[in-house]
Protein backbone atom coordinates (compact mmCIF):
# COMPACT_ATOMS: atom_id res chain seq x y z
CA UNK A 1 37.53 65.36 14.69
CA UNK A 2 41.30 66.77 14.83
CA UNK A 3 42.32 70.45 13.09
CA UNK A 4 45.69 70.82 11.40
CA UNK A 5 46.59 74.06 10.92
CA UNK A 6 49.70 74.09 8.28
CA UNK A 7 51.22 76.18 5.76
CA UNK A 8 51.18 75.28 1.98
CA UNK A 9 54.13 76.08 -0.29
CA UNK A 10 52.28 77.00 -3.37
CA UNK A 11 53.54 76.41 -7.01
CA UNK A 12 55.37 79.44 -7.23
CA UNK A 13 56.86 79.10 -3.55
CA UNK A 14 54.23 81.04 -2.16
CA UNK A 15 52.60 80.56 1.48
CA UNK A 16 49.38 79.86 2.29
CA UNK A 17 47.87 79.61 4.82
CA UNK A 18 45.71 75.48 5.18
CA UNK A 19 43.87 73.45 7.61
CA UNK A 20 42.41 70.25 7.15
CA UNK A 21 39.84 68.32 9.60
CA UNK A 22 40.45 64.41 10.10
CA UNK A 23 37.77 62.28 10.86
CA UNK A 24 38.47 59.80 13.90
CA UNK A 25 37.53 56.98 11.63
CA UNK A 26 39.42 55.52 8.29
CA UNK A 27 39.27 58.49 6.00
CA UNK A 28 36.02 57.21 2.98
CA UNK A 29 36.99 60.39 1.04
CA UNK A 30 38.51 63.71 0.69
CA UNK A 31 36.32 67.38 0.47
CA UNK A 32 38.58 70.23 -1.01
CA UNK A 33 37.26 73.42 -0.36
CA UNK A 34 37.79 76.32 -2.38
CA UNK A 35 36.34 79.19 -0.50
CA UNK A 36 34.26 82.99 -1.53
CA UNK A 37 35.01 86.48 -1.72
CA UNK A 38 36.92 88.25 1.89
CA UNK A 39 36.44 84.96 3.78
CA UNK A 40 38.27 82.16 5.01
CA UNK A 41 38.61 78.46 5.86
CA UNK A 42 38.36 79.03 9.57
CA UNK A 43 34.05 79.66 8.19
CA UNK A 44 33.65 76.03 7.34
CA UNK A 45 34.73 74.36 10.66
CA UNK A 46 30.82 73.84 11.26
CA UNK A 47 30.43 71.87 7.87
CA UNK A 48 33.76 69.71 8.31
CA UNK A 49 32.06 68.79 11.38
CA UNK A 50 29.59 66.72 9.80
CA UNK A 51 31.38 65.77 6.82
CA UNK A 52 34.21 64.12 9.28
CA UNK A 53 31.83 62.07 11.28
CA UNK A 54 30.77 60.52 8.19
CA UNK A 55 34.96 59.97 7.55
CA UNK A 56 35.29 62.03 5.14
CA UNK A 57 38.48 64.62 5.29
CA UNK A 58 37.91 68.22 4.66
CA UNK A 59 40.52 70.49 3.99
CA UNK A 60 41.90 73.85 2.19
CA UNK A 61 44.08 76.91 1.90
CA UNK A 62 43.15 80.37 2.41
CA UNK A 63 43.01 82.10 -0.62
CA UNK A 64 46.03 84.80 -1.76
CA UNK A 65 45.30 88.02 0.17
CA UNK A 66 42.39 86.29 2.36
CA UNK A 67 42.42 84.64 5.70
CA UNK A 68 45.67 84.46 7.79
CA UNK A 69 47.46 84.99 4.76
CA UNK A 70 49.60 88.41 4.10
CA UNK A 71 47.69 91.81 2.54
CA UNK A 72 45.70 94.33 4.11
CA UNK A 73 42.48 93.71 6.12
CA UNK A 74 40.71 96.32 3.59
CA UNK A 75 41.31 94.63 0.52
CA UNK A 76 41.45 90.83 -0.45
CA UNK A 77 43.46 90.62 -3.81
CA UNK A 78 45.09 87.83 -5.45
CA UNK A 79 47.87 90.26 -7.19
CA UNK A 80 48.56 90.48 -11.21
CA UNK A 81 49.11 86.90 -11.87
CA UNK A 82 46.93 85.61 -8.91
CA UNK A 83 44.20 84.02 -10.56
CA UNK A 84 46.15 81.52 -12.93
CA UNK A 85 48.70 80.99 -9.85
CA UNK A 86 45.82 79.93 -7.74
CA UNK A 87 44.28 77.37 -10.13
CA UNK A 88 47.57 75.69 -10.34
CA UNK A 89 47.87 75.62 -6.23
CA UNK A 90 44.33 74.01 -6.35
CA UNK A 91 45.90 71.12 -8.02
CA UNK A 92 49.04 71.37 -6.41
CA UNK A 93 46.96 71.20 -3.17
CA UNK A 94 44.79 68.29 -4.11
CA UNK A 95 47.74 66.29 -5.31
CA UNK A 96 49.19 66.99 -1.25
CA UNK A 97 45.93 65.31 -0.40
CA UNK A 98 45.88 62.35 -2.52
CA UNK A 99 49.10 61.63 -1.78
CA UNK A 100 48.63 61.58 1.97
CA UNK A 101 45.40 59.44 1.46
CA UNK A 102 46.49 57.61 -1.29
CA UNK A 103 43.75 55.36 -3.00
CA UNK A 104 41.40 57.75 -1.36
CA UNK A 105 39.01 59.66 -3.97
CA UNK A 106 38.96 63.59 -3.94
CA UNK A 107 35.51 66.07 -4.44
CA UNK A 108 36.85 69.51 -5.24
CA UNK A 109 33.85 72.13 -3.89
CA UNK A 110 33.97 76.13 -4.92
CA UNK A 111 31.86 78.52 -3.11
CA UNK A 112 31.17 81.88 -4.89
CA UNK A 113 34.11 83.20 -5.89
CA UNK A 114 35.50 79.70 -5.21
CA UNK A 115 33.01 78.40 -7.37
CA UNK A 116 34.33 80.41 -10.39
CA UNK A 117 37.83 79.11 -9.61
CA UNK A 118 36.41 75.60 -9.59
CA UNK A 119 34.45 75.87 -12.64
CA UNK A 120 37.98 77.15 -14.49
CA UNK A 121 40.13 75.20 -12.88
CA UNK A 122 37.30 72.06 -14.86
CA UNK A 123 37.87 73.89 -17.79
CA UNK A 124 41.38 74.32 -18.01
CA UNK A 125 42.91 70.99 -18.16
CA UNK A 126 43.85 70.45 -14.77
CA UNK A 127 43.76 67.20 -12.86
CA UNK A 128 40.34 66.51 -12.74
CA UNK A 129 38.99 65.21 -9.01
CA UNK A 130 36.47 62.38 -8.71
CA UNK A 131 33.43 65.02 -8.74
CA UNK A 132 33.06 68.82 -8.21
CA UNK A 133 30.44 70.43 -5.62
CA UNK A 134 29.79 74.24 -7.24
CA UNK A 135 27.72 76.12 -4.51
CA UNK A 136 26.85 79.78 -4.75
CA UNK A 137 27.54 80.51 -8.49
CA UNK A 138 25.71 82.06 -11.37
CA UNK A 139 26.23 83.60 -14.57
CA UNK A 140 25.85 86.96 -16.39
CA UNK A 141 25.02 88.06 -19.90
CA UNK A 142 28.66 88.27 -21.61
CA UNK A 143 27.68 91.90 -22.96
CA UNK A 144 27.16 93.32 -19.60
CA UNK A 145 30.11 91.83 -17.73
CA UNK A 146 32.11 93.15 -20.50
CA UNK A 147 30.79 96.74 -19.69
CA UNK A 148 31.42 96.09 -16.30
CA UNK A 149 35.26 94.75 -16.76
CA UNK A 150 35.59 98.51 -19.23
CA UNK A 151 34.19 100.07 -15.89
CA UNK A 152 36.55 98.42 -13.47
CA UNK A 153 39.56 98.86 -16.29
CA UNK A 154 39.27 102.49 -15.19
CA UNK A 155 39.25 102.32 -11.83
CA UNK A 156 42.29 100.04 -12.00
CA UNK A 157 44.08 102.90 -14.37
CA UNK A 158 43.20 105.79 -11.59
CA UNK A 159 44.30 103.36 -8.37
CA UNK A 160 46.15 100.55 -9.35
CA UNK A 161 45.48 96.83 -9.72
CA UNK A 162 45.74 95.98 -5.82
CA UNK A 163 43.67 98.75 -4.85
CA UNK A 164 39.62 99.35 -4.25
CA UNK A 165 37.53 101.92 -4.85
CA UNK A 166 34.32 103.00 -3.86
CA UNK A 167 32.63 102.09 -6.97
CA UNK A 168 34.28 98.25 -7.28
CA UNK A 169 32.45 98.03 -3.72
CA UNK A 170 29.10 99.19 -5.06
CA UNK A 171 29.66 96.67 -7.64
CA UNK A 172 31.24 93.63 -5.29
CA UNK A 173 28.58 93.84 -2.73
CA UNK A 174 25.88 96.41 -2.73
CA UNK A 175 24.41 95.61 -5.79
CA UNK A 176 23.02 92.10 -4.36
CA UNK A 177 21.60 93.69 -1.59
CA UNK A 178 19.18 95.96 -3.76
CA UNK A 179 16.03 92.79 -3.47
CA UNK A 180 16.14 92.63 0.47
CA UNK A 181 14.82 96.03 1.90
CA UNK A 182 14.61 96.73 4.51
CA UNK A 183 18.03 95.62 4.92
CA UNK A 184 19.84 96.15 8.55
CA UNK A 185 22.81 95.41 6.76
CA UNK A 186 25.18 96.03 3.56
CA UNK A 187 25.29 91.80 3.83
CA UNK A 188 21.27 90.71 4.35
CA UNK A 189 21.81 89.41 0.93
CA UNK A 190 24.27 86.88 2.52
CA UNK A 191 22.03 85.27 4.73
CA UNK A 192 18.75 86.16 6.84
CA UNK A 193 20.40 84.80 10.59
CA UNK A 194 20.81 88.13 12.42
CA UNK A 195 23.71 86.15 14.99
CA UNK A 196 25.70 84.67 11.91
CA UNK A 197 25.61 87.90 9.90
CA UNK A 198 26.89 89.75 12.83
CA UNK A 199 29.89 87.35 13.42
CA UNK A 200 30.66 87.79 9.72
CA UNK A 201 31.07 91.39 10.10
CA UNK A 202 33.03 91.05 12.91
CA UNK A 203 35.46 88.32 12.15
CA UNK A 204 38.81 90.05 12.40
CA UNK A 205 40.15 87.42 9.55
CA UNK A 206 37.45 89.40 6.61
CA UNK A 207 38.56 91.60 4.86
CA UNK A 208 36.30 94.86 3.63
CA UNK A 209 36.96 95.02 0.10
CA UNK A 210 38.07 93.15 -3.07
CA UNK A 211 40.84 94.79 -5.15
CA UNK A 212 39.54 96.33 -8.75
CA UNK A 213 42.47 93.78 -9.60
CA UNK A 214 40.30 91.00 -8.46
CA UNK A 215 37.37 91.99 -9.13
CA UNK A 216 38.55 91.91 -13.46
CA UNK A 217 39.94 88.63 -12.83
CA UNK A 218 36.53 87.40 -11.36
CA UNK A 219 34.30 88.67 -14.18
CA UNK A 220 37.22 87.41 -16.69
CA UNK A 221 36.60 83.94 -15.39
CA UNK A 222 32.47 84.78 -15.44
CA UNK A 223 33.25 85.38 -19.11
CA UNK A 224 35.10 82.13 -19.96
CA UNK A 225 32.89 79.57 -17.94
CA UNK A 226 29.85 80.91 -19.42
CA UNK A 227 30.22 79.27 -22.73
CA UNK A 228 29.66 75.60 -23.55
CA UNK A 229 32.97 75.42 -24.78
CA UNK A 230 34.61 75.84 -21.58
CA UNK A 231 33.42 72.34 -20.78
CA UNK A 232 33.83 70.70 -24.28
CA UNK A 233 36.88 68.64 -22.87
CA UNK A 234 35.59 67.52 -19.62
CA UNK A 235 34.27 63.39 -19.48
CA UNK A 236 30.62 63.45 -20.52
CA UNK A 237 29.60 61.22 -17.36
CA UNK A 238 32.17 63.74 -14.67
CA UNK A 239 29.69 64.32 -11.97
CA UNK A 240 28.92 68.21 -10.62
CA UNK A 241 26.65 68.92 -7.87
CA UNK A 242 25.09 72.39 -8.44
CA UNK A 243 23.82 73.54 -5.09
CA UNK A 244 22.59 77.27 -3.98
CA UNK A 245 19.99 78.92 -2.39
CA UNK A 246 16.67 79.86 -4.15
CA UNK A 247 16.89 83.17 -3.39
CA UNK A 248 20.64 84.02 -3.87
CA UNK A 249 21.27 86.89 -5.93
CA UNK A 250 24.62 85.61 -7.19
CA UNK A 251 22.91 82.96 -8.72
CA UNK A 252 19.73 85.33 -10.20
CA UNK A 253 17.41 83.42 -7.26
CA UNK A 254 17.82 79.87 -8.90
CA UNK A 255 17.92 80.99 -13.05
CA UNK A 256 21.49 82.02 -13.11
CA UNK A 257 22.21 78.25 -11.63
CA UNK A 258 19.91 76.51 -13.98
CA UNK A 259 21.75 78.39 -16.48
CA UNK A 260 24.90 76.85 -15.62
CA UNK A 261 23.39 74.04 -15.98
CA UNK A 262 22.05 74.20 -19.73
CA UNK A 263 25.54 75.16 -20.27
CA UNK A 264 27.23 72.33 -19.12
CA UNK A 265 24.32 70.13 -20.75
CA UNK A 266 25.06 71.46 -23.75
CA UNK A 267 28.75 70.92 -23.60
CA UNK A 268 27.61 67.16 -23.54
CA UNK A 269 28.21 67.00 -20.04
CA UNK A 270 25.16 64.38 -18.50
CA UNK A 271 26.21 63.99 -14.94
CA UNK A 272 24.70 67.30 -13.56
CA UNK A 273 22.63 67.43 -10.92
CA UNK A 274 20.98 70.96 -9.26
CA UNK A 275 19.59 71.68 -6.47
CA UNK A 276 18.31 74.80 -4.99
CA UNK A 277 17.37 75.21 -1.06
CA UNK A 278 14.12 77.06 -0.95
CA UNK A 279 14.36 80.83 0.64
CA UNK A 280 17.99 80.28 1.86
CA UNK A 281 20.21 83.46 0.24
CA UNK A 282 23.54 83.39 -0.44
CA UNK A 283 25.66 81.94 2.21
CA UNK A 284 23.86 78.52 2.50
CA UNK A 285 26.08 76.99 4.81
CA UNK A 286 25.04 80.06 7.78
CA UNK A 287 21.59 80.19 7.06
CA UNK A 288 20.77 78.79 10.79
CA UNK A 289 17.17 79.55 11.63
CA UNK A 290 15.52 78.65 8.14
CA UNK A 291 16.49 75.42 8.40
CA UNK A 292 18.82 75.87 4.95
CA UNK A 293 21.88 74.55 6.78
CA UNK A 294 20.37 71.44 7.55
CA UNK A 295 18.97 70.86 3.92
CA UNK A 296 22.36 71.62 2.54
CA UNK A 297 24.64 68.84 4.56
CA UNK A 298 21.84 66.24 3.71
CA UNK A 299 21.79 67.20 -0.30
CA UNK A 300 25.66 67.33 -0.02
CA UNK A 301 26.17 64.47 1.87
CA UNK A 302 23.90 62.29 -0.29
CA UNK A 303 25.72 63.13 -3.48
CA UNK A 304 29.00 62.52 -1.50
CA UNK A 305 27.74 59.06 -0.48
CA UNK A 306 28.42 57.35 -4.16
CA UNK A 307 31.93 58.62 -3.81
CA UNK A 308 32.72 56.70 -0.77
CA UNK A 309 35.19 54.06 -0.44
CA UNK A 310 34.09 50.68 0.93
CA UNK A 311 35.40 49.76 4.13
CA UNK A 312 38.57 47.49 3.74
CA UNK A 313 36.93 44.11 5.31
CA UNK A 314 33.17 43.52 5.47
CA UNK A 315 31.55 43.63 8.84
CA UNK A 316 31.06 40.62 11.07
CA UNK A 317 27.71 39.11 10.45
């Protein structure tokens, strides 16, 4: 496998930071990842190293305000027009891709909060890949994330958009850790490996905190994606891979996923697959000793398979 590590104008001139992984054989396919919450690309070097020996090439930019990317280390925010900006790099960024590998097909994956991009970016009449990969998502009564938005309004009008607060934190993150106690740390609800829990919290790339800016513009999208509607537009056979843990709270332990599901069902949608990785939490791709990790390349891998491109001359007989 070879790392690039490049910088990606974005669509308003921006920089952002990118890497992609190259397999050593003829690229088969492209994996665009759209990363979560405080994190960074530099997290999924472990998965591009399987996806890569298969030839596939895995790539993506660290989000505004995450990463290696400008903003403070205490607060990842995407700024006032972030969100719709970012959707519009996604493309911009898988159009870099395809263009490089032309003829080559492109899966565009999300991961928590990168889910949430993903599913809007579906719904919003952008280029549509071959496939999309949603991992880590789930979906919330409208009534209550409205009441939560109100809530984080306020805190927005007492610090500012780019700002956190105690309370968006308590929101952000504690709350998911309330169904795992004892908990040794604010993350258990991330994943249950001691080793990779502690190299989360110290990776110097994370940030602490999510801006109240953010935060709005997260349960915004929540709002939109929840509704069949959102997906009325979308090819009825487009294929989405719904993949989390079973006992994730993001995703309500599996019934916020297989509500995501119904909706996109009920938009007409008839490609959708789900699967849920039994005790693995949150962060499926860290969850070492369980065994979750392992479960989660094969499921992913096996959905990438149909996507493959054939190789250009048969093998010798």
């Amino acid at each position: 496998m070879k790392k690039e590590l490049f910088t990606f104008t974005g669509t308003a001139g921006n920089s952002l930071s990118a890497v992609i992984w190259l397999p050593e054989k003829t690229p088969k396919l492209l994996f665009q990842i759209t990363h979560g919450m405080t994190e960074h690309m530099g997290r999924y070097e472990k998965l591009a190293e399987k996806l890569t020996e298969q030839g596939i090439v895995t790539a993506g930019f660290d989000l505004p305000g995450h990463g290696r990317n400008p903003g403070r280390p205490d607060c990842a925010s995407f700024g006032e027009i972030g969100w719709t900006q970012t959707l519009a790099d996604m493309q911009a960024f898988s159009e870099q891709l395809t263009s490089r590998f032309a003829g080559v097909p492109l899966i565009l994956m999300g991961f928590s909060l990168g889910s949430f991009l993903v599913r809007d970016y579906l719904s919003s009449g952008y280029t549509l890949p071959s496939a999309a990969v949603i991992m880590g998502t789930g979906t919330q009564p409208s009534l209550l994330l409205s009441g939560i938005k109100k809530l984080v309004e306020r805190e927005i009008k007492k610090e500012g958009f780019n700002n956190t607060t105690p309370l968006i934190h308590k929101l952000s993150f504690e709350t998911y850790n309330q169904k795992f106690k004892p908990a040794g740390t604010d993350f258990d609800w991330l994943c249950s490996d001691e080793q990779e829990l502690e190299a989360y919290m110290s990776d110097p790339l994370r940030r602490a905190n999510i801006s109240s800016g953010l935060f709005w513009q997260l349960l915004d999208a929540m709002q939109r994606t929840a509704q069949p509607e959102a997906y009325a537009s979308l090819p009825k056979e487009f294929p989405v891979l719904l993949l989390s843990g079973a006992a994730d709270p993001v995703g309500s332990f599996g019934e916020g996923v297989k509500t995501v599901a119904k909706i996109m069902k009920k938009a007409g949608m008839n490609n959708v697959q789900l699967k849920l990785i039994a005790h693995a939490r949150h962060d499926v791709f860290h969850e070492l000793q369980s065994g979750a990790v392992d479960e989660m390349t094969e499921l992913l891998l096996s959905f990438l398979h149909s996507f493959l491109i054939a190789p250009r001359f048969p093998a010798a007989s």
